[in-house]
C-alpha atoms as a PDB file:
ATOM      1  CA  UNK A   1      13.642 131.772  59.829  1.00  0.00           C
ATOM      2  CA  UNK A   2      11.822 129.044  58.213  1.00  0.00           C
ATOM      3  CA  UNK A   3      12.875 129.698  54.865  1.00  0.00           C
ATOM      4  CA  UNK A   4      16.848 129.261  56.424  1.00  0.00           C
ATOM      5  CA  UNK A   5      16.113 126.083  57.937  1.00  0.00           C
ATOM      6  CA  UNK A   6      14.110 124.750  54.996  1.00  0.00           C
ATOM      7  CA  UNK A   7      17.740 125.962  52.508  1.00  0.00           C
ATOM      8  CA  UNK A   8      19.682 124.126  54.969  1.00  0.00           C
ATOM      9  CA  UNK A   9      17.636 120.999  54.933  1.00  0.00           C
ATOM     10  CA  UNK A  10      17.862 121.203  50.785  1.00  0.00           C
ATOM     11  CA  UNK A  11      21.596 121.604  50.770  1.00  0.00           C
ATOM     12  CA  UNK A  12      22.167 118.970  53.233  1.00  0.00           C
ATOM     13  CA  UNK A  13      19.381 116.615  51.537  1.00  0.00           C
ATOM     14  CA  UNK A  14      21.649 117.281  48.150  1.00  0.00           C
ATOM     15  CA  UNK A  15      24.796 116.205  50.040  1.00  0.00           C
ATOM     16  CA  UNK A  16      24.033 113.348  51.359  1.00  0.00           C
ATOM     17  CA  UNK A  17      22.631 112.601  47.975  1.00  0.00           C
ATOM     18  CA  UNK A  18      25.462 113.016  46.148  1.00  0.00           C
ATOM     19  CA  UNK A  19      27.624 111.671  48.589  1.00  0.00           C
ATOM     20  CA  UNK A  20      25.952 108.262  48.236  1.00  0.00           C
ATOM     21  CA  UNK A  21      26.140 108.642  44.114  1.00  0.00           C
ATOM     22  CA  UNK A  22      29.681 109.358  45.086  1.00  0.00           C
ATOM     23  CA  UNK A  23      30.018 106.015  47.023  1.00  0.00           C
ATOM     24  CA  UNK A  24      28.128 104.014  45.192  1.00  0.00           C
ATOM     25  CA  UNK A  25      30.551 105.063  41.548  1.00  0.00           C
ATOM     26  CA  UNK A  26      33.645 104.807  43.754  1.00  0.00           C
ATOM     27  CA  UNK A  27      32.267 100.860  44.869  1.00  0.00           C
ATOM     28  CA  UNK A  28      31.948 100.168  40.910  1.00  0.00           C
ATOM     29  CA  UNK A  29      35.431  98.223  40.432  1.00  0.00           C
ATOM     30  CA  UNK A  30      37.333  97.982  37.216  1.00  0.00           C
ATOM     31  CA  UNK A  31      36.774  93.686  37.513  1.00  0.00           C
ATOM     32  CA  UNK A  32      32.351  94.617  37.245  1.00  0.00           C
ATOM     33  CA  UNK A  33      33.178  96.508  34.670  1.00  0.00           C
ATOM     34  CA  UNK A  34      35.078  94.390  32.678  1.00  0.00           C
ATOM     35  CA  UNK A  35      32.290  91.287  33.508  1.00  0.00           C
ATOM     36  CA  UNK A  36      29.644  93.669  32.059  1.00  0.00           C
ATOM     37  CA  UNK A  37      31.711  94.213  28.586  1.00  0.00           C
ATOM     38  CA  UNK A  38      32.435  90.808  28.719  1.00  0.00           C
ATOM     39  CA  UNK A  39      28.494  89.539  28.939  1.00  0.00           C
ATOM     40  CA  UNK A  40      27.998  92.267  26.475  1.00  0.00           C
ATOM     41  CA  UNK A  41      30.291  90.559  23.647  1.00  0.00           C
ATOM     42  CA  UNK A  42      28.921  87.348  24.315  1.00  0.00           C
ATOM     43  CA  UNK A  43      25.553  88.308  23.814  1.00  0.00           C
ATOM     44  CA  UNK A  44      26.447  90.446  20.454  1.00  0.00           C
ATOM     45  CA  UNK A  45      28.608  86.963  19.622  1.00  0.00           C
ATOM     46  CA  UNK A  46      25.034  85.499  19.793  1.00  0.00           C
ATOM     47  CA  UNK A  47      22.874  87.707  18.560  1.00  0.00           C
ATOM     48  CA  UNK A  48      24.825  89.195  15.370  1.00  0.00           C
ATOM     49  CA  UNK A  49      24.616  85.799  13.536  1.00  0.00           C
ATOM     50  CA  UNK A  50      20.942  85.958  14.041  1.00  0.00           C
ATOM     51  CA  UNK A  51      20.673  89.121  12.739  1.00  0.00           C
ATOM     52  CA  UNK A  52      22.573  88.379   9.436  1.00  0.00           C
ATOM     53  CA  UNK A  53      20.616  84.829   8.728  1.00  0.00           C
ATOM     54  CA  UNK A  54      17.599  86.387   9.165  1.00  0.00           C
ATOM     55  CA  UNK A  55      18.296  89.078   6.419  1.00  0.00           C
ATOM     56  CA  UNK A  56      19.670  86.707   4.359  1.00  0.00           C
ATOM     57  CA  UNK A  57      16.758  84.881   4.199  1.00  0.00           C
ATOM     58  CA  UNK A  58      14.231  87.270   4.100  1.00  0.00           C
ATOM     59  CA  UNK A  59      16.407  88.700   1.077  1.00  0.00           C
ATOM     60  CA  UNK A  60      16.469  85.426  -0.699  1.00  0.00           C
ATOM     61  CA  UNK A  61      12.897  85.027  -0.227  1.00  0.00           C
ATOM     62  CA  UNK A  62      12.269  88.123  -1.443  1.00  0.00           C
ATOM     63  CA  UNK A  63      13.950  87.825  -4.521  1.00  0.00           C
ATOM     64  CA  UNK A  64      12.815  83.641  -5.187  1.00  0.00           C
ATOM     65  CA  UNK A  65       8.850  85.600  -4.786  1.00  0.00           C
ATOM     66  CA  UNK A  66      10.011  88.156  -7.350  1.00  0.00           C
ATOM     67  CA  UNK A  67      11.444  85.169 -10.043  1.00  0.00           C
ATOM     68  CA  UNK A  68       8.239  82.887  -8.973  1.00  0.00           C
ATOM     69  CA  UNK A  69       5.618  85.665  -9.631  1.00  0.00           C
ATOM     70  CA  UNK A  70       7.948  86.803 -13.545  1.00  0.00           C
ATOM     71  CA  UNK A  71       8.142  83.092 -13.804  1.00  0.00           C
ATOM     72  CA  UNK A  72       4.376  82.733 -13.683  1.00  0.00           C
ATOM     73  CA  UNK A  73       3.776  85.774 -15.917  1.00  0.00           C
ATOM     74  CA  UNK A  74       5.749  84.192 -18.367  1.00  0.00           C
ATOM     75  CA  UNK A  75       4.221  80.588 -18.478  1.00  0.00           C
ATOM     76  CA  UNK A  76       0.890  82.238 -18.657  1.00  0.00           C
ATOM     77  CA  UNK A  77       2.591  84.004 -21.727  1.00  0.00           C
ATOM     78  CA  UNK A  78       3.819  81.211 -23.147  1.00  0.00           C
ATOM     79  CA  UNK A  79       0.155  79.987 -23.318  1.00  0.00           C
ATOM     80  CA  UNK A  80      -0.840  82.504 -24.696  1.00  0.00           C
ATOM     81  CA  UNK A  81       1.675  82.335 -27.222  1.00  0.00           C
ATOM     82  CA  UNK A  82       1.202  78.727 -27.804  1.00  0.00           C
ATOM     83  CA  UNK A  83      -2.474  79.408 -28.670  1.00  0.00           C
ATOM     84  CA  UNK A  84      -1.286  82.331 -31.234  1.00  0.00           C
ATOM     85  CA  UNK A  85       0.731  80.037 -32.931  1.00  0.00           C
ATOM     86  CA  UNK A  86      -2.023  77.038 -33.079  1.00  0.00           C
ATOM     87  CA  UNK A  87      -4.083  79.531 -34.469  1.00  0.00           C
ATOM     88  CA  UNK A  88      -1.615  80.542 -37.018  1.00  0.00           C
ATOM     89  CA  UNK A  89      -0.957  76.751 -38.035  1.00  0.00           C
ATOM     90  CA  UNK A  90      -5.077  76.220 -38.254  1.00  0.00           C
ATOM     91  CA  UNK A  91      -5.412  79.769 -40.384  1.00  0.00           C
ATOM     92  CA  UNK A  92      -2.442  78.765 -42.478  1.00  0.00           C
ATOM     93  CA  UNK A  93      -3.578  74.756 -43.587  1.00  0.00           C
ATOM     94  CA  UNK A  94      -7.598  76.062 -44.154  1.00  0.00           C
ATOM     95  CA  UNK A  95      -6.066  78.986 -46.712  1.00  0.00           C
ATOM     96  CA  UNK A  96      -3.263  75.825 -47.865  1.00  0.00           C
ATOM     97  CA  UNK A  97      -6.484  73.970 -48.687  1.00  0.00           C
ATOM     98  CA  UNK A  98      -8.979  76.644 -50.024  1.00  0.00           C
ATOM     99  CA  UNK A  99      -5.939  77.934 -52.621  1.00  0.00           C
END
């Protein structure tokens, strides 16, 4: 007997539950609906533009770090080269002047 009223209580507990999602999806009008797309767009209006600068310049700093740190390597090349070549000039005037 208990188990019968306690089945009945469940089944009428899950009516009245989905009776009120039933009222609550029938209330939802086609006018909310169209406010919430509309907010929706005007935030991704907003926010998409963001997005894109952002990238951009985390790309472009990206690639201005890559050209800084190659255009370090090669001054520090070009020294070195520099210092090749001074060394050449020096070695080439001593054996000038010896022969």
């Amino acid at each position: 007997m208990k188990d019968s009223s306690i089945k009945k209580d469940r089944y009428s507990l899950i009516d009245e539950v989905e009776k009120s999602i039933k009222r609550h999806v029938n209330n939802l009008s086609f006018r909310l609906l169209l406010g919430v797309m509309l907010i929706l767009f005007i935030v991704l209006i907003l926010v998409l533009p963001k997005i894109y600068l952002k990238n951009e310049i985390y790309y472009n700093s990206r690639d201005i770090s890559k050209l800084y740190n190659e255009y370090s390597i090669l001054k520090e090349e070009n020294k070195v080269l520099k210092q090749k070549l001074e060394y050449l000039r020096f070695k080439n005037q001593v054996l000038d002047t010896i022969f």
